[in-house]
C-alpha atoms as a PDB file:
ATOM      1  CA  UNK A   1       0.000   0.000   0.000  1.00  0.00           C
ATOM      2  CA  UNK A   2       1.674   3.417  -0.882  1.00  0.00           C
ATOM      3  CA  UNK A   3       2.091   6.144   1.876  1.00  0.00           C
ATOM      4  CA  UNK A   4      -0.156   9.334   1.336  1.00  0.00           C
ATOM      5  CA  UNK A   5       0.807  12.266  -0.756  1.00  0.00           C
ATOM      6  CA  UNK A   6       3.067  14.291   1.427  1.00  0.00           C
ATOM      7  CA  UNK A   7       0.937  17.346   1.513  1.00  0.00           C
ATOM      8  CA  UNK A   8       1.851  20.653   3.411  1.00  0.00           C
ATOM      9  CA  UNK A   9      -0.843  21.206   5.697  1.00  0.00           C
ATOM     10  CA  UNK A  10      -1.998  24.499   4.812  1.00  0.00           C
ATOM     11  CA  UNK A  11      -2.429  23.923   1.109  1.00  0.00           C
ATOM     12  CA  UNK A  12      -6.123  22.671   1.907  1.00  0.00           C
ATOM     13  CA  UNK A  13      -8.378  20.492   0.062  1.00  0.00           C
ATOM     14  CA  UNK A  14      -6.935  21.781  -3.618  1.00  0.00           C
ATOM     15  CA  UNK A  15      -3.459  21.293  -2.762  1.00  0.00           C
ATOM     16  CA  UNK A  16      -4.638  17.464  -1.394  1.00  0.00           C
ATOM     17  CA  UNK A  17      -6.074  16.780  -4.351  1.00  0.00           C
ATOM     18  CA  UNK A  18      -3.243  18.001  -6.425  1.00  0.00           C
ATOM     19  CA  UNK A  19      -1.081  15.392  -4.824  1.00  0.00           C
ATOM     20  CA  UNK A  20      -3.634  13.014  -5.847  1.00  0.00           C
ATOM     21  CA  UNK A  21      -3.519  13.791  -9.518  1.00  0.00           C
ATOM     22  CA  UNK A  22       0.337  14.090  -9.811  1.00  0.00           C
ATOM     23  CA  UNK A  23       0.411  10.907  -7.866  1.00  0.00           C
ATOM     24  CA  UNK A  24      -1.677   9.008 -10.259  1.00  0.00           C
ATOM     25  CA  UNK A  25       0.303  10.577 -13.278  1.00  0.00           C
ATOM     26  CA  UNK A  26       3.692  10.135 -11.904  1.00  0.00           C
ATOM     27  CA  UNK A  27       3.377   6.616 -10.592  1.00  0.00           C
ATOM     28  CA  UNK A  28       4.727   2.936 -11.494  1.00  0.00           C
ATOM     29  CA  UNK A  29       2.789   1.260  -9.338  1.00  0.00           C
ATOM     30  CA  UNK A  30      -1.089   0.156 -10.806  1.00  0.00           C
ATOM     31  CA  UNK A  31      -1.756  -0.750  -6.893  1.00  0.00           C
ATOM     32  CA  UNK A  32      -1.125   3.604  -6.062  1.00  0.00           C
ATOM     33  CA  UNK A  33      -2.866   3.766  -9.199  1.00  0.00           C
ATOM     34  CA  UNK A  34      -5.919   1.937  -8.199  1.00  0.00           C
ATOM     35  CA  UNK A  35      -5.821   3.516  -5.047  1.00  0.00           C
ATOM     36  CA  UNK A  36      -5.388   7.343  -5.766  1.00  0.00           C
ATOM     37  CA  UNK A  37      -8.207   6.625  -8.614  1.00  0.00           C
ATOM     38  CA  UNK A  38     -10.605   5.335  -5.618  1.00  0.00           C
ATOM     39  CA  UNK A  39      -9.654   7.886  -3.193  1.00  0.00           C
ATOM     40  CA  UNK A  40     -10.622  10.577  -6.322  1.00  0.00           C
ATOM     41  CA  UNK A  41     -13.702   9.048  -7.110  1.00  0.00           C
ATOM     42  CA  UNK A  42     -14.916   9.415  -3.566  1.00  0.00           C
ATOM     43  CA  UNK A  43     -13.905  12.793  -3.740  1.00  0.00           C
ATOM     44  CA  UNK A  44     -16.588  13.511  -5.982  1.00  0.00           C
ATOM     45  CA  UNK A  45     -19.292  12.365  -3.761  1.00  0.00           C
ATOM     46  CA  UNK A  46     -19.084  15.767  -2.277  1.00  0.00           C
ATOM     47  CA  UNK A  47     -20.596  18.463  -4.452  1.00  0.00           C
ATOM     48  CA  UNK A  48     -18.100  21.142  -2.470  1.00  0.00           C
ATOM     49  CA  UNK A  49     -15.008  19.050  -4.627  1.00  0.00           C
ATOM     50  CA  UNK A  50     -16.696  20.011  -7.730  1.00  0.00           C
ATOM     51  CA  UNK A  51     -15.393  23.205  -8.581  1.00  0.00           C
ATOM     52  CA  UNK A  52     -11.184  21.409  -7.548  1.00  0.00           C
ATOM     53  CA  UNK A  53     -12.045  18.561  -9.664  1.00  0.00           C
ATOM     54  CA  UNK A  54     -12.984  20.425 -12.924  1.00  0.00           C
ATOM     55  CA  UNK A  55      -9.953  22.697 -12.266  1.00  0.00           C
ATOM     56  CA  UNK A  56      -7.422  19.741 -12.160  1.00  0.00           C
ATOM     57  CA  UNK A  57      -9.283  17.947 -15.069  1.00  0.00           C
ATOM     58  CA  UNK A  58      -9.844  14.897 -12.969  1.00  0.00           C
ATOM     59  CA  UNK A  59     -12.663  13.798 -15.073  1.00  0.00           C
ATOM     60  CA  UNK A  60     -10.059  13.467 -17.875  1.00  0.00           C
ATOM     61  CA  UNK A  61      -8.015  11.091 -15.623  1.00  0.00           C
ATOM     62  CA  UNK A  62     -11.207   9.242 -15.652  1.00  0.00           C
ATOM     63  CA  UNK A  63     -11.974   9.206 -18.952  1.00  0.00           C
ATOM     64  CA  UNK A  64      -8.788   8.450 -19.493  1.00  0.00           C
ATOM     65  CA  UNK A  65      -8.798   5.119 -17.078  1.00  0.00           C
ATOM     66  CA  UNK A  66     -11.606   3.989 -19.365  1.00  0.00           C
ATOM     67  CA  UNK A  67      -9.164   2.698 -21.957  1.00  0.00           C
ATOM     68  CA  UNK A  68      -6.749   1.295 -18.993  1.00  0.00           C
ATOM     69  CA  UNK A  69      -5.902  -3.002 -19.597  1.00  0.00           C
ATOM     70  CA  UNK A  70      -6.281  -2.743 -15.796  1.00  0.00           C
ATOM     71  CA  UNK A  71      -9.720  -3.709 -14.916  1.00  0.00           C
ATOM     72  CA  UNK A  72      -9.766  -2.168 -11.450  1.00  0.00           C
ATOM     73  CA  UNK A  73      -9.005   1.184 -12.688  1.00  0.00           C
ATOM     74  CA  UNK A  74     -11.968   0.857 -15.332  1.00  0.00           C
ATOM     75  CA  UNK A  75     -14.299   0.243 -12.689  1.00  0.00           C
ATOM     76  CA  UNK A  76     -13.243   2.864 -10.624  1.00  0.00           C
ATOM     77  CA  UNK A  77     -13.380   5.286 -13.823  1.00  0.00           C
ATOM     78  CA  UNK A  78     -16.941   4.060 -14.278  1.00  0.00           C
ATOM     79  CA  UNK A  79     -17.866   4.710 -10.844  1.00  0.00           C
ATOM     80  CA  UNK A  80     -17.232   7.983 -11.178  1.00  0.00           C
ATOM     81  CA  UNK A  81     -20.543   8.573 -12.686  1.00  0.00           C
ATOM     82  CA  UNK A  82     -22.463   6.920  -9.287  1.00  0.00           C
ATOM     83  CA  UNK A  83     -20.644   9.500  -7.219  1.00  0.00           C
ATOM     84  CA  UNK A  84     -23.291  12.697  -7.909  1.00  0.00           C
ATOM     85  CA  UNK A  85     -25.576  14.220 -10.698  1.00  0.00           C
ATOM     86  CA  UNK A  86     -23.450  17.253 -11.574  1.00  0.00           C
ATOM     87  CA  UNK A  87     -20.469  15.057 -11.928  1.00  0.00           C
ATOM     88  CA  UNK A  88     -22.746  12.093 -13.350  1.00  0.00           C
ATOM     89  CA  UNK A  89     -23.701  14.412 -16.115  1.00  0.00           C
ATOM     90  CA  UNK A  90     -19.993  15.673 -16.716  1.00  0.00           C
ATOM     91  CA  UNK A  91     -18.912  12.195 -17.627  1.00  0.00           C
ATOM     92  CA  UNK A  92     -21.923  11.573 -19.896  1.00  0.00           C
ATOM     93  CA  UNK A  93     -21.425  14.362 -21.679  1.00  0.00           C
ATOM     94  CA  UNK A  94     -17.643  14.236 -22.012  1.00  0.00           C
ATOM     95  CA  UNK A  95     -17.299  10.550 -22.925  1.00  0.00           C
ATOM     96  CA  UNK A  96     -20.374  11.111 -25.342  1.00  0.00           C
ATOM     97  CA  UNK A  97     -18.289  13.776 -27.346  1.00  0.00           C
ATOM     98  CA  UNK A  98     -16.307  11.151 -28.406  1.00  0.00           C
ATOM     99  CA  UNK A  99     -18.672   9.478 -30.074  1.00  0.00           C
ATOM    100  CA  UNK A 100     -19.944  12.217 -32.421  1.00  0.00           C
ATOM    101  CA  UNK A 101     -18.919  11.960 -35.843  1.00  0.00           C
ATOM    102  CA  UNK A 102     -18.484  14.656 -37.711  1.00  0.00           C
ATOM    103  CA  UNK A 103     -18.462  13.093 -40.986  1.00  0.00           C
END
């Protein structure tokens, strides 16, 4: 199991979460993977995260996950749309943009 982010104390909540997000990016390891993905998407149960998440892109990390050979971190990628209806709606609508031709 990998040691939390080491996170000054006074950075608050965005600064936490920024640990998060450079931890998932800068990591080896798919175990800190799976677990800074999990710890994310129960971030988003709380609509007060919203306005961090968007700002670090974290729904792109999910998206991203989607297309992951690592099963665990697709789950946790499609979880992220059971965690609230704002952010619900966010996925929808970004992974459905994909899908648009244009043709």
């Amino acid at each position: 199991m990998t040691q939390k982010p080491k996170v000054d104390p006074h950075v608050g909540r965005l600064g936490y979460l920024q640990a998060l997000v450079t931890e998932f990016q800068e990591t080896e390891s798919q175990d800190a993977k799976e677990q800074v993905l999990a710890n994310l998407a129960n971030f988003a149960y709380d609509p007060s995260n919203y306005q961090y998440l968007r700002q670090l892109q974290v729904l792109d990390l999910f998206l991203d996950s989607l297309s992951e050979e690592n099963e665990t971190l697709v789950e946790f990628a499609i979880d992220c749309r059971a965690r609230s209806h704002d952010y619900h709606h966010s996925c929808r609508a970004r992974a459905g943009s994909h899908l648009i031709r244009t043709d």
